[in-house]
C-alpha atoms as a PDB file:
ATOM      1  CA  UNK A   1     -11.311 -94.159 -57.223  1.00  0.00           C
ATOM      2  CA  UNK A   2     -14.100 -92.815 -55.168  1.00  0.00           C
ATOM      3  CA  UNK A   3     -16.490 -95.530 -55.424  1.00  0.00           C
ATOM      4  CA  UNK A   4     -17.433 -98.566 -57.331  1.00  0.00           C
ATOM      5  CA  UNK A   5     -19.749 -97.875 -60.107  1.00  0.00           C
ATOM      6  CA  UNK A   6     -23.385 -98.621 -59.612  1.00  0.00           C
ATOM      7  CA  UNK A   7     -25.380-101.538 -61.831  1.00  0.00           C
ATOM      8  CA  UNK A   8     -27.274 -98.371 -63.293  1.00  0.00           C
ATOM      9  CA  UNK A   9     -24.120 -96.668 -64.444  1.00  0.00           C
ATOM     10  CA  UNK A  10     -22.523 -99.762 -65.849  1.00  0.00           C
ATOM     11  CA  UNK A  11     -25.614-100.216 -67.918  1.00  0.00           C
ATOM     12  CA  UNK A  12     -25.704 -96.620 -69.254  1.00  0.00           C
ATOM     13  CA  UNK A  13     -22.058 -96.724 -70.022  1.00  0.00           C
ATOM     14  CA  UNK A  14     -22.987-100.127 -72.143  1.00  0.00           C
ATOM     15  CA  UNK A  15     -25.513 -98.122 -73.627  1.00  0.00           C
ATOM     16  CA  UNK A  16     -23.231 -94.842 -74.436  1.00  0.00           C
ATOM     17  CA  UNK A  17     -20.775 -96.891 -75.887  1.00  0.00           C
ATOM     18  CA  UNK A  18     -23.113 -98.692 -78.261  1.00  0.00           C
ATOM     19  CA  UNK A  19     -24.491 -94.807 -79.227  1.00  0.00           C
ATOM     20  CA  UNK A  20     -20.986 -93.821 -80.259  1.00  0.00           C
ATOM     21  CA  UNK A  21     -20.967 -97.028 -82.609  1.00  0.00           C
ATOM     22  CA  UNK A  22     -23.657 -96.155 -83.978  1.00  0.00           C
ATOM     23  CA  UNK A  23     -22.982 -92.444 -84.455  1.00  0.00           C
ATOM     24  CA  UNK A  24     -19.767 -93.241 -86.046  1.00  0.00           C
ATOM     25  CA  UNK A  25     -21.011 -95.766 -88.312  1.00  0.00           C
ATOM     26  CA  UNK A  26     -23.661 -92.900 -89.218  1.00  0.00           C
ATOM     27  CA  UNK A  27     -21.371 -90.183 -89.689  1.00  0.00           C
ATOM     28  CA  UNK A  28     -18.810 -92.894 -91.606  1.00  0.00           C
ATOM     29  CA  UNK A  29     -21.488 -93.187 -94.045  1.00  0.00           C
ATOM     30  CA  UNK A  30     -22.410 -89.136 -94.212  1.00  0.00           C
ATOM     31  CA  UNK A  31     -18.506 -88.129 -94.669  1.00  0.00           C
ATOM     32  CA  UNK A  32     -18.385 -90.975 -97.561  1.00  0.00           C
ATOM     33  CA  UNK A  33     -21.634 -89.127 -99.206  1.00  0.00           C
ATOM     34  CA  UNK A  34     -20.301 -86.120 -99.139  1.00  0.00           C
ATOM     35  CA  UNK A  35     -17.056 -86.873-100.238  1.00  0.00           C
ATOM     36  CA  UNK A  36     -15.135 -84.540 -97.243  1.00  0.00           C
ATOM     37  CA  UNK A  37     -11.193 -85.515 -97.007  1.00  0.00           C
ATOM     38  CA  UNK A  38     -11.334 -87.090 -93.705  1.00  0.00           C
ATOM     39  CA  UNK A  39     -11.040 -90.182 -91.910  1.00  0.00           C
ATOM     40  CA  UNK A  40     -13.116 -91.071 -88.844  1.00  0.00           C
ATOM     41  CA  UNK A  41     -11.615 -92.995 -85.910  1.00  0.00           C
ATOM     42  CA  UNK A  42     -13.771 -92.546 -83.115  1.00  0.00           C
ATOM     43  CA  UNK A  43     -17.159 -90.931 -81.148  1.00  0.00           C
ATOM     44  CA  UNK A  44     -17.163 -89.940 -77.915  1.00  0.00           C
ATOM     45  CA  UNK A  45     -20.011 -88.837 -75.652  1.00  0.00           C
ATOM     46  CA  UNK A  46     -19.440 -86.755 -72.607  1.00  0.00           C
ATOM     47  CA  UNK A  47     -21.243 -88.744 -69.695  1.00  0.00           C
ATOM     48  CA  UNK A  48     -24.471 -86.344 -69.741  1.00  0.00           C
ATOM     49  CA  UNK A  49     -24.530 -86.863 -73.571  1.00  0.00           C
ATOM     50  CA  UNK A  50     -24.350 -83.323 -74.266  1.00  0.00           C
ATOM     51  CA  UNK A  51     -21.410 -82.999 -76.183  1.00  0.00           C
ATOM     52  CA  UNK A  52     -20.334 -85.431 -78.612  1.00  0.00           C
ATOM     53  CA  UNK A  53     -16.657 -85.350 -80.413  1.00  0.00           C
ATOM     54  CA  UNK A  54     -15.674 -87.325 -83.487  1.00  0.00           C
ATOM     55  CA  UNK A  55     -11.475 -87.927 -83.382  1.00  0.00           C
ATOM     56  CA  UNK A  56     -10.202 -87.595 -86.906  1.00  0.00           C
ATOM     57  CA  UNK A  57      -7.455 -87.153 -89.297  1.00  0.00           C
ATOM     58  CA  UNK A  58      -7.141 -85.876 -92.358  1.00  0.00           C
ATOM     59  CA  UNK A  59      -4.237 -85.370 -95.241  1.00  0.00           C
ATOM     60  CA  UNK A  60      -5.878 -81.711 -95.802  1.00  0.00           C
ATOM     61  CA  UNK A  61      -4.100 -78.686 -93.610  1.00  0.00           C
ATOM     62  CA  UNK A  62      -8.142 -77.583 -92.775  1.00  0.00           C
ATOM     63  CA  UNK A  63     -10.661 -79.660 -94.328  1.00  0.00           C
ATOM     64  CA  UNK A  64     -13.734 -77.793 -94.166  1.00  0.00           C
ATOM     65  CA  UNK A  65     -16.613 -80.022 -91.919  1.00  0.00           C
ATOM     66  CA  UNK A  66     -19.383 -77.288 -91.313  1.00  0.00           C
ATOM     67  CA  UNK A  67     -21.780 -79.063 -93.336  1.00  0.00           C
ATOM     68  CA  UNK A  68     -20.861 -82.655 -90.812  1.00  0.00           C
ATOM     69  CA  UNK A  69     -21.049 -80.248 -88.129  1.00  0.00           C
ATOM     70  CA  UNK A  70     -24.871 -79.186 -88.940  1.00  0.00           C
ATOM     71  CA  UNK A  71     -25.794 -82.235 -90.296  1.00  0.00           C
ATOM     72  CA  UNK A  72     -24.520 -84.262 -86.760  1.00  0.00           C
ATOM     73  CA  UNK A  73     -26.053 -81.498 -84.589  1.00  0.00           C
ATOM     74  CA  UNK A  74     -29.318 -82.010 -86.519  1.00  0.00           C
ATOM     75  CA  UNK A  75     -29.360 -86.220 -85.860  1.00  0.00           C
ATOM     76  CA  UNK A  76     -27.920 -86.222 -82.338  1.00  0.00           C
ATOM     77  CA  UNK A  77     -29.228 -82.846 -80.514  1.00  0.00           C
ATOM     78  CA  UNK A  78     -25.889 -81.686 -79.044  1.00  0.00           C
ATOM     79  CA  UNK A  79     -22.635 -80.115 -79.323  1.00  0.00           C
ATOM     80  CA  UNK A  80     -20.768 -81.746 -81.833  1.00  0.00           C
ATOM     81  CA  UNK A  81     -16.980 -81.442 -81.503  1.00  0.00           C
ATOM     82  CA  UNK A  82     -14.237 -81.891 -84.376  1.00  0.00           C
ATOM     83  CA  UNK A  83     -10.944 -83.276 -82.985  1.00  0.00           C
ATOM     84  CA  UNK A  84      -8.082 -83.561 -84.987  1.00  0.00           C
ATOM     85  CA  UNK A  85      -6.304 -86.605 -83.650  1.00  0.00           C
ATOM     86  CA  UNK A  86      -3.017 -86.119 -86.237  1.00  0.00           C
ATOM     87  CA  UNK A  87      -0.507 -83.491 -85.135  1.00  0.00           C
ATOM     88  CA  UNK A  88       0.619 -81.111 -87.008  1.00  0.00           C
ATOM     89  CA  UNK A  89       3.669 -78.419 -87.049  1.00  0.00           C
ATOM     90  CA  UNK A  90       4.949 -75.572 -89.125  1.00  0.00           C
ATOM     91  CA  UNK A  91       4.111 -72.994 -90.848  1.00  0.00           C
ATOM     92  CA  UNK A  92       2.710 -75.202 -94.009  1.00  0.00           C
ATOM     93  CA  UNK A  93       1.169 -77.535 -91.729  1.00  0.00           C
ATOM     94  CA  UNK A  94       3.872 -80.511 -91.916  1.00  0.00           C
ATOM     95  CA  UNK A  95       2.715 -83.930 -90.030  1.00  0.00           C
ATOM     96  CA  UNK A  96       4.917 -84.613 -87.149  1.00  0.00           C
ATOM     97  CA  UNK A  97       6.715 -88.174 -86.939  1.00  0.00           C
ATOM     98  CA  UNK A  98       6.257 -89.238 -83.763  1.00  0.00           C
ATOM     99  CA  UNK A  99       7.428 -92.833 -84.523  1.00  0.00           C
ATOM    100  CA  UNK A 100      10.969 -91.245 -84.184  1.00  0.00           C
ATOM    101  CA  UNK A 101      10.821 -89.649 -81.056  1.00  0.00           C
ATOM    102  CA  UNK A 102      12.313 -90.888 -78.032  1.00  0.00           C
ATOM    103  CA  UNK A 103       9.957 -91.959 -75.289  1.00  0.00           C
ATOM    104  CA  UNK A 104      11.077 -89.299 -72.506  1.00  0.00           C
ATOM    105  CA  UNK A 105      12.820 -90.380 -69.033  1.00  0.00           C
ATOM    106  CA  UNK A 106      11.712 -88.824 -65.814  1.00  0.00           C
END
């Protein structure tokens, strides 16, 4: 840690993290519309607000989100980022268990 953060900066992080509800709930609602086979968990600004990513899973292999894509970049004026938050492995796209794996020893 470098420094405490200033009252200013608490008080836009407050803020940011009220935008991402709010951008989540919206999106939420647009994914529901439109019907696309994914599952929203979370929004995430980037501290200048110029890139915001949605963390998601879906049961698909490559659900196809253009139209979210466009449609967030058009409400929220920046880059708009799709991250898959659910691993997956092999050639047919198989989900990894990770409930099984060991937590590793250093």
């Amino acid at each position: 840690i470098l420094r405490s953060a200033t009252h200013e900066e608490i008080m836009q992080w407050r803020d940011m993290v009220g935008e991402e509800a709010d951008a989540l709930e919206f999106m939420r609602g647009y994914v529901a519309q439109t019907g696309v086979p994914i599952t929203l968990h979370r929004a995430e600004y980037q501290i200048d607000k110029k890139k915001l990513t949605f963390h998601f899973s879906s049961e698909v292999l490559h659900p196809d989100f253009v139209s979210l894509v466009h449609h967030a970049h058009a409400r929220f004026g920046c880059r708009i980022w799709m991250n898959n938050c659910q691993p997956r492995t092999g050639e047919r796209g198989e989900l990894i268990d990770l409930s099984s794996d060991p937590i590793p020893t250093f």
